[in-house]
N, C-alpha and C. Protein backbone atom coordinates (compact mmCIF):
# COMPACT_ATOMS: atom_id res chain seq x y z
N UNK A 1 -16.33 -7.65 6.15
CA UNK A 1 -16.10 -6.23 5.96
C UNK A 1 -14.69 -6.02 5.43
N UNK A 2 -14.51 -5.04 4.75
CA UNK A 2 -13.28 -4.49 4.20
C UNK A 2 -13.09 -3.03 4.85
N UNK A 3 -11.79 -2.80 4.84
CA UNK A 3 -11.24 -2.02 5.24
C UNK A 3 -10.66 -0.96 3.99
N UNK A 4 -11.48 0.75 3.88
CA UNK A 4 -11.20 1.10 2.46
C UNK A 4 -11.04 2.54 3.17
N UNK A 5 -9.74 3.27 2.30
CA UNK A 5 -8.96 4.30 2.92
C UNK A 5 -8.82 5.22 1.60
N UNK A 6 -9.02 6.29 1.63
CA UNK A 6 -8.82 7.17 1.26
C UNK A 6 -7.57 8.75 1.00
N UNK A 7 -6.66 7.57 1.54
CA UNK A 7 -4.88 8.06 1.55
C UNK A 7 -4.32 8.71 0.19
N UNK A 8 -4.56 8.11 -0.85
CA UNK A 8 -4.00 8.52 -1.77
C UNK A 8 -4.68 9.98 -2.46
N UNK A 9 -6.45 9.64 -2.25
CA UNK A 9 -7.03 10.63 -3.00
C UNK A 9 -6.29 12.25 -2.16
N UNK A 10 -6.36 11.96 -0.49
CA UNK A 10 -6.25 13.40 0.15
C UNK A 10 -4.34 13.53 0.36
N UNK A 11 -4.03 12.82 -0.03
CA UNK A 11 -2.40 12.67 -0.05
C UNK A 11 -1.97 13.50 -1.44
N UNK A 12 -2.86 13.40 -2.59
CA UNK A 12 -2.77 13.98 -3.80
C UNK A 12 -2.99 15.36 -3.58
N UNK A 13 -4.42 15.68 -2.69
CA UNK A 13 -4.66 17.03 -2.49
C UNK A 13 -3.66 17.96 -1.95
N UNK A 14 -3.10 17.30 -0.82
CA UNK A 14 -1.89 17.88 -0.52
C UNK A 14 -0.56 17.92 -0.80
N UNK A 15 -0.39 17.32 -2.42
CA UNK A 15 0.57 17.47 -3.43
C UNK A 15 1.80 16.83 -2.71
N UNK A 16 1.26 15.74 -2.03
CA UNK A 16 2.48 14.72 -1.47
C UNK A 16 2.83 13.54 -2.07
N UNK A 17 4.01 13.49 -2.15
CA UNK A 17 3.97 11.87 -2.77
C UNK A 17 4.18 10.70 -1.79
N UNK A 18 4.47 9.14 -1.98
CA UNK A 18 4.52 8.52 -0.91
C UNK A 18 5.67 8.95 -0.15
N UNK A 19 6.69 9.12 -0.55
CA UNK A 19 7.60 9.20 -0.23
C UNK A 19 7.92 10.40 1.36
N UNK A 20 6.79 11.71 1.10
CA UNK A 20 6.37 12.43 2.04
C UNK A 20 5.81 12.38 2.70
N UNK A 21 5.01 11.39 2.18
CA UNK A 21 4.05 10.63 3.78
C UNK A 21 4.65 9.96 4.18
N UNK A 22 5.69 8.70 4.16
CA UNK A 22 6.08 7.91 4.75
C UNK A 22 7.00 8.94 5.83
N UNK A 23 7.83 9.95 5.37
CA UNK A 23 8.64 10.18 6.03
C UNK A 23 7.81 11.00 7.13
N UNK A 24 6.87 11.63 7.29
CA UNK A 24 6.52 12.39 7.84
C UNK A 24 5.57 11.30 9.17
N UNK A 25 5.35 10.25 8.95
CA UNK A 25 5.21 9.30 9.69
C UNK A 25 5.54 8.28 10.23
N UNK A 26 7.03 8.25 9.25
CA UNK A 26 8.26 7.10 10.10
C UNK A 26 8.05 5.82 10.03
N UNK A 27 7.52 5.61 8.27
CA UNK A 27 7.55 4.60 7.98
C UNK A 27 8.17 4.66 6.60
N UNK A 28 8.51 3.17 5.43
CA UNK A 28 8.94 3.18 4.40
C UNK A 28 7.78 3.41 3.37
N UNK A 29 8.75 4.05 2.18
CA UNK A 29 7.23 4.56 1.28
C UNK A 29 6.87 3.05 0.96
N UNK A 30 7.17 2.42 0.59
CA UNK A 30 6.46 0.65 0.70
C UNK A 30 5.23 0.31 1.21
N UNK A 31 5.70 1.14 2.67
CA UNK A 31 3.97 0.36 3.80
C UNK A 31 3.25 1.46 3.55
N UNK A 32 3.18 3.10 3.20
CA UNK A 32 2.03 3.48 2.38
C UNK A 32 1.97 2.86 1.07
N UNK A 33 2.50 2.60 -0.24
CA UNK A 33 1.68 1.92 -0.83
C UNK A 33 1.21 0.69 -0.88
N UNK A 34 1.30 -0.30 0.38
CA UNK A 34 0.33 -1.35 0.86
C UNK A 34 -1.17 -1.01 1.86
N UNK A 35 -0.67 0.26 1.91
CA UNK A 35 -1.88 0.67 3.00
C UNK A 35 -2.80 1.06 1.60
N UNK A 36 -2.56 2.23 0.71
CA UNK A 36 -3.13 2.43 -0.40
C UNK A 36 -3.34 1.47 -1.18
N UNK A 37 -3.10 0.65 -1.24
CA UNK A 37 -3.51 -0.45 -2.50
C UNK A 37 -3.97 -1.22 -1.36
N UNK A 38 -4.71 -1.39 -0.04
CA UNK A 38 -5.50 -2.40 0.74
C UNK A 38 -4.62 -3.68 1.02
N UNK A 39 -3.49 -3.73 0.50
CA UNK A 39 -2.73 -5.00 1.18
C UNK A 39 -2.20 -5.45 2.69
N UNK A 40 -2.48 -3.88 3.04
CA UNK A 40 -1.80 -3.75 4.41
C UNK A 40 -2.56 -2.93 5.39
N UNK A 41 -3.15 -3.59 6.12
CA UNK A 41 -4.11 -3.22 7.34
C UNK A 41 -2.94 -2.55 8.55
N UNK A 42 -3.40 -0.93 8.19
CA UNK A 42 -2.58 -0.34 9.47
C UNK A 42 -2.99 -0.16 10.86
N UNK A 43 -1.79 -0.57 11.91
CA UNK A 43 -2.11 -0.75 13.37
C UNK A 43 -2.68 0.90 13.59
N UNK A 44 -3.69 0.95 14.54
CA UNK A 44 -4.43 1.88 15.09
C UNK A 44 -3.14 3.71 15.00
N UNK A 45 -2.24 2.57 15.70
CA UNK A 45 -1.37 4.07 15.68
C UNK A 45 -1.27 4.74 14.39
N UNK A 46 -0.36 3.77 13.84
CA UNK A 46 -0.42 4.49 12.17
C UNK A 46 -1.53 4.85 11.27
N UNK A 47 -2.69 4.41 11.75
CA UNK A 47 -3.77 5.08 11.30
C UNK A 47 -4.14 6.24 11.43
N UNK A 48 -3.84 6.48 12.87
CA UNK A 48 -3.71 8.06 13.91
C UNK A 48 -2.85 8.98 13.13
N UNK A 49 -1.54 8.39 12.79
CA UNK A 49 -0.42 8.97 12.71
C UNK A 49 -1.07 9.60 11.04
N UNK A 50 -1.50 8.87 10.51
CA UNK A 50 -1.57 9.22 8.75
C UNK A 50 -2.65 9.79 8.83
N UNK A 51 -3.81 9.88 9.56
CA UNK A 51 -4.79 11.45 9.26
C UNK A 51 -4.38 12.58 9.66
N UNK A 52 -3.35 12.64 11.07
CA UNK A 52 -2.86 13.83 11.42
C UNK A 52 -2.07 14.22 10.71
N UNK A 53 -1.35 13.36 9.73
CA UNK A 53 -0.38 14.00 8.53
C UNK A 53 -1.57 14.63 7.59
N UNK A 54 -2.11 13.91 7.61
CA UNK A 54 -3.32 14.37 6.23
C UNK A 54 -4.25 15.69 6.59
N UNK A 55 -4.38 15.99 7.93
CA UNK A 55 -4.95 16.92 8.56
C UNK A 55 -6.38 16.36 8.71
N UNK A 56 -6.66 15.13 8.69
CA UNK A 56 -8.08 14.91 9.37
C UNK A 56 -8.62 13.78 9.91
N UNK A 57 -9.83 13.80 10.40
CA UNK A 57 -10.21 12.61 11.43
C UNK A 57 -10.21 11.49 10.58
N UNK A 58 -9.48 10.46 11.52
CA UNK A 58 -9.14 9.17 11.16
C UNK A 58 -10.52 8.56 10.65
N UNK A 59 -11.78 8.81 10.70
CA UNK A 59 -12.88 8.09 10.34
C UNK A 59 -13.07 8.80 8.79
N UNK A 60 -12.61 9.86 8.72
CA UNK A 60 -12.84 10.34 7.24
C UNK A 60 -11.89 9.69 6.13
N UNK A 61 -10.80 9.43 6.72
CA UNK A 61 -9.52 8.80 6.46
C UNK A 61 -9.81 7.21 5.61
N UNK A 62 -10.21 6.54 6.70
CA UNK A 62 -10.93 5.32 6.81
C UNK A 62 -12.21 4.64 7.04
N UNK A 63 -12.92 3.93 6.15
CA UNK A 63 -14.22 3.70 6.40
C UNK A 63 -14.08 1.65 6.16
N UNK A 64 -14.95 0.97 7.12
CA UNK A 64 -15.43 -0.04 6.57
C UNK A 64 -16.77 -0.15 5.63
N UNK A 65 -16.53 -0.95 4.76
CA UNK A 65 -17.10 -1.70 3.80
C UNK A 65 -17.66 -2.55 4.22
N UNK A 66 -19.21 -3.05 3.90
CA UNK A 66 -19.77 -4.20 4.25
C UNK A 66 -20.38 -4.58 3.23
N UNK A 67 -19.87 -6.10 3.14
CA UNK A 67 -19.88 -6.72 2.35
C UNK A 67 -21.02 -8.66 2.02
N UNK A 68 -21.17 -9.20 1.31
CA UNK A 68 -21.62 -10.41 1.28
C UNK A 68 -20.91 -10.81 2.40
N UNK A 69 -19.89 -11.04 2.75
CA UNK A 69 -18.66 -11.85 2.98
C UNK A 69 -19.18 -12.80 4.30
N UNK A 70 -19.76 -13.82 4.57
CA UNK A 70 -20.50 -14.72 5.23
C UNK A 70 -19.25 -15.54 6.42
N UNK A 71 -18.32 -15.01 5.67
CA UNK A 71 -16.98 -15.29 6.68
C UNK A 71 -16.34 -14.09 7.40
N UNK A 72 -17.06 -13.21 7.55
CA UNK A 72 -16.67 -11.82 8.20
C UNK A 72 -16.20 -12.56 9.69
N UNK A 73 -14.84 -11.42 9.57
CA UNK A 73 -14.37 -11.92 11.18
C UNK A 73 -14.88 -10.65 12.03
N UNK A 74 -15.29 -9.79 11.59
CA UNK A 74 -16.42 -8.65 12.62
C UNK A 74 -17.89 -8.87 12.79
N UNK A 75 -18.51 -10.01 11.77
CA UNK A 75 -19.82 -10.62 11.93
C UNK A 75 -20.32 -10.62 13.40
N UNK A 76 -21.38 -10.98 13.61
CA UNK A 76 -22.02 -10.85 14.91
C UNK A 76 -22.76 -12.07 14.35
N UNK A 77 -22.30 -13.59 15.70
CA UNK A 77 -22.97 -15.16 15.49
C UNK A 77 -24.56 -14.56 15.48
């Protein structure tokens, strides 16, 4: 499974740049654009922290992807 976020599209809506999200969540604009470009899997908090900036539920925010991937570390043996 992949992990696929929707930060940038509703970050646009609200005419923010990274730079306003990071600050508004107390991180560097850097680790939003690793969270946006999928390089960087955010801890639960900051996941919390970046829909309540965005104004919405963290599941709308974030969705998994399921994939071929036969090496899934969420697989079920």
């Amino acid at each position: 499974m992949k992990l696929i976020n929707h930060i940038k599209q509703h970050r646009a809506r609200l005419d923010l740049t990274q730079a306003d999200l990071a600050k508004r969540v107390g991180v560097r604009r850097q680790t939003i654009l690793a969270v946006e470009k999928g390089k960087y899997v955010p801890s639960a908090l900051l996941a919390f922290q970046l829909a309540e900036a965005l104004g919405m539920p963290v599941a709308e925010l974030f969705e998994l992807e399921k994939g071929e991937d036969h090496d899934d570390q969420f697989s079920s043996p």
